[in-house]
C-alpha atoms as a PDB file:
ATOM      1  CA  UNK A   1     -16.100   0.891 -27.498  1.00  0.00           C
ATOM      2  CA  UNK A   2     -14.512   2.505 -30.542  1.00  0.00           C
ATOM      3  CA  UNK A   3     -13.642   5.773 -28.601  1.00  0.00           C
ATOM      4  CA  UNK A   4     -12.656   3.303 -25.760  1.00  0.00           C
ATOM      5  CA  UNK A   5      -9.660   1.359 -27.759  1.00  0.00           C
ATOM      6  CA  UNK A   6      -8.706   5.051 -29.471  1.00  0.00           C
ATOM      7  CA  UNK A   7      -7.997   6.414 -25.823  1.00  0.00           C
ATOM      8  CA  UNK A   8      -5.859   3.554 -25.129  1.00  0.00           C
ATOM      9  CA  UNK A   9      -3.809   3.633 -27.864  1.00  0.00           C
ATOM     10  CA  UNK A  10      -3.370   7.773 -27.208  1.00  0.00           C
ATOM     11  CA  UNK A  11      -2.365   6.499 -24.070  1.00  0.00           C
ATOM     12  CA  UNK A  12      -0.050   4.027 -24.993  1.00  0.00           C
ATOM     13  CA  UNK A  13       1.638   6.224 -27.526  1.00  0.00           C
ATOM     14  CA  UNK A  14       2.452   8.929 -24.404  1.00  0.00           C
ATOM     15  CA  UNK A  15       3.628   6.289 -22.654  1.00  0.00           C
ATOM     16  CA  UNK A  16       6.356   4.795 -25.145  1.00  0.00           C
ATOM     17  CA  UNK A  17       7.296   8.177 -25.992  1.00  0.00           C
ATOM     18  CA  UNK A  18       7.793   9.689 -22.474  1.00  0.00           C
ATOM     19  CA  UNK A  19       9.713   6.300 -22.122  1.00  0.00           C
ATOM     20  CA  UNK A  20      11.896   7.172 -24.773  1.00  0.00           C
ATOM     21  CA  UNK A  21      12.457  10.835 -24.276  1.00  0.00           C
ATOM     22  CA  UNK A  22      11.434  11.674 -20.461  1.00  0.00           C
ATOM     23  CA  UNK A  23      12.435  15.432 -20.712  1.00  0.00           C
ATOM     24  CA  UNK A  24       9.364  16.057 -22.459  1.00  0.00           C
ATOM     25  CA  UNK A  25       7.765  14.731 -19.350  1.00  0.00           C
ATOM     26  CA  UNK A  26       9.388  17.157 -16.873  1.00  0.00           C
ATOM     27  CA  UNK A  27       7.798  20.304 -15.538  1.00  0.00           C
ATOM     28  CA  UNK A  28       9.649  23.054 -13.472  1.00  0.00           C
ATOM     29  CA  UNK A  29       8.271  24.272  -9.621  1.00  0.00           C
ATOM     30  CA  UNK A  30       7.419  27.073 -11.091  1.00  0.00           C
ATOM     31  CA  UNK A  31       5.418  26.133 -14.618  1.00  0.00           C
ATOM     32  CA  UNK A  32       3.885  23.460 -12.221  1.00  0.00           C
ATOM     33  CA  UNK A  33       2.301  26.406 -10.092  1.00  0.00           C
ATOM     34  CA  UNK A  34       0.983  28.533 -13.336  1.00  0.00           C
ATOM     35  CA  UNK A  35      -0.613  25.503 -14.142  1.00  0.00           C
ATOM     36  CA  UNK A  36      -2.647  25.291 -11.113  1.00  0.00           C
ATOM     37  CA  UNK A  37      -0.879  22.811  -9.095  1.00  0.00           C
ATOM     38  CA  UNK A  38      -0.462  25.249  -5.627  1.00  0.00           C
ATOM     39  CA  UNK A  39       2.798  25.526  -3.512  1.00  0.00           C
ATOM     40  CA  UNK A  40       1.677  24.264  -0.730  1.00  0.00           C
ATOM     41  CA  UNK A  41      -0.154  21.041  -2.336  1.00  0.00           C
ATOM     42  CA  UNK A  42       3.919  20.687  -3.837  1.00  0.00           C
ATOM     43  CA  UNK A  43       5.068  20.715  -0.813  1.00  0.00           C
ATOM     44  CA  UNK A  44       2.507  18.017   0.505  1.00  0.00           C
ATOM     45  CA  UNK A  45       2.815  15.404  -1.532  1.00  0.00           C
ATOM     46  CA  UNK A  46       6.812  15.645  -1.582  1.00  0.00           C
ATOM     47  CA  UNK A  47       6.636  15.135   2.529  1.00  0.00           C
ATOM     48  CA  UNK A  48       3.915  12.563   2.073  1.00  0.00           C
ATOM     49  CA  UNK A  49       6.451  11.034  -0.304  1.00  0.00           C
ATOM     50  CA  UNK A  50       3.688  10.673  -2.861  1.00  0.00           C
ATOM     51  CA  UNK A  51       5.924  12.834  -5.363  1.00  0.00           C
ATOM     52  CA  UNK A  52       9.837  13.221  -5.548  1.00  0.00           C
ATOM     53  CA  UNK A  53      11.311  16.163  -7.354  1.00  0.00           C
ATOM     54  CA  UNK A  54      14.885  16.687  -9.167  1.00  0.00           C
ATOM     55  CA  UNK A  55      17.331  19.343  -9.923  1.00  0.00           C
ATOM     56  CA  UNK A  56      17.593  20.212 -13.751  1.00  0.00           C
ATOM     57  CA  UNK A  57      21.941  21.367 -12.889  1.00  0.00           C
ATOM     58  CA  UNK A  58      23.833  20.213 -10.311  1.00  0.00           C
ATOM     59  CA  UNK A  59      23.721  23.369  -8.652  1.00  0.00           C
ATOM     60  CA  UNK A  60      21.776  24.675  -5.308  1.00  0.00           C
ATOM     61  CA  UNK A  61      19.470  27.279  -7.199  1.00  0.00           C
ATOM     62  CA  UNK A  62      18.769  24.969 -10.356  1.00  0.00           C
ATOM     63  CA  UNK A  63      15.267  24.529 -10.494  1.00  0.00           C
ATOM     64  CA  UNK A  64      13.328  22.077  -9.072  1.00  0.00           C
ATOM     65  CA  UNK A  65      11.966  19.601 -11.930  1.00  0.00           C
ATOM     66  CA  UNK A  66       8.588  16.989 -11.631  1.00  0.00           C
ATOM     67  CA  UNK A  67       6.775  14.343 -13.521  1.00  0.00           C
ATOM     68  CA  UNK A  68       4.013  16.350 -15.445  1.00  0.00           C
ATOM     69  CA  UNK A  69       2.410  12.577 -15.757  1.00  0.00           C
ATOM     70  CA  UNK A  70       2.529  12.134 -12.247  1.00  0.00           C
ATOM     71  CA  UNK A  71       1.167  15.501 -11.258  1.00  0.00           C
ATOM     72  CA  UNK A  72      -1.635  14.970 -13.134  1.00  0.00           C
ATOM     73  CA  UNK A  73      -2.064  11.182 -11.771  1.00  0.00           C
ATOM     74  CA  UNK A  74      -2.340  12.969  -8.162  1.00  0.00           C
ATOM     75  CA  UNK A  75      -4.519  15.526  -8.768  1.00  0.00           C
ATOM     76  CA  UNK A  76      -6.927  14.167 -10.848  1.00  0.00           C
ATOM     77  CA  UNK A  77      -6.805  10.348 -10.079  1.00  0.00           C
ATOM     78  CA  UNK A  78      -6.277   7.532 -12.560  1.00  0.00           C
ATOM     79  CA  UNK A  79      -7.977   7.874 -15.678  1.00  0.00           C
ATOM     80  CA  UNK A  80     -10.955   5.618 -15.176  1.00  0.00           C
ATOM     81  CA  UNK A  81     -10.844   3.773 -18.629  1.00  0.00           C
ATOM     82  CA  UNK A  82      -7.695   2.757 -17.233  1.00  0.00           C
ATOM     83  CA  UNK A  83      -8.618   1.948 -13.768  1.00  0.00           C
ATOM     84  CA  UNK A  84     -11.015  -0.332 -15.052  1.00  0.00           C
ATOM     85  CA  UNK A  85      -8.297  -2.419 -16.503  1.00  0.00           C
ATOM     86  CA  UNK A  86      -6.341  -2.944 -13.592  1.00  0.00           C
END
């Protein structure tokens, strides 16, 4: 139970401090892909509408910019500690 509460505290620490800074959430297209998320799964869940992308300048070739948190969420589910809270 111990390692239980730790987890959700380490949890709710990334929470309040992605809340408070969210650039240290953000991942570029490309980092995203070096990391093992593929191209083509990018592309998927942006037309499925499971995952919407920004750009980091206001320009047409400014890089395309994601939620690392909500990468993560889709490809390896909900963390089940937390799952079994909701």
């Amino acid at each position: 139970m111990e390692l239980d509460v730790w987890q959700l505290q380490k949890e709710a620490v990334s929470e309040y401090a992605i809340s408070k800074d969210p650039v240290i959430d953000e991942i570029t297209e490309t980092q995203a892909i070096r990391l093992g998320f593929g191209r083509r799964w990018l592309a998927h869940q942006c037309a499925t509408g499971a995952l919407t992308w920004k750009r980091a300048g206001v320009h047409r070739n400014s890089p395309k910019v994601y939620s690392l948190k909500k990468l993560k969420e889709l490809k390896d589910g909900i963390d089940p500690l937390l799952k079994s809270l909701i």
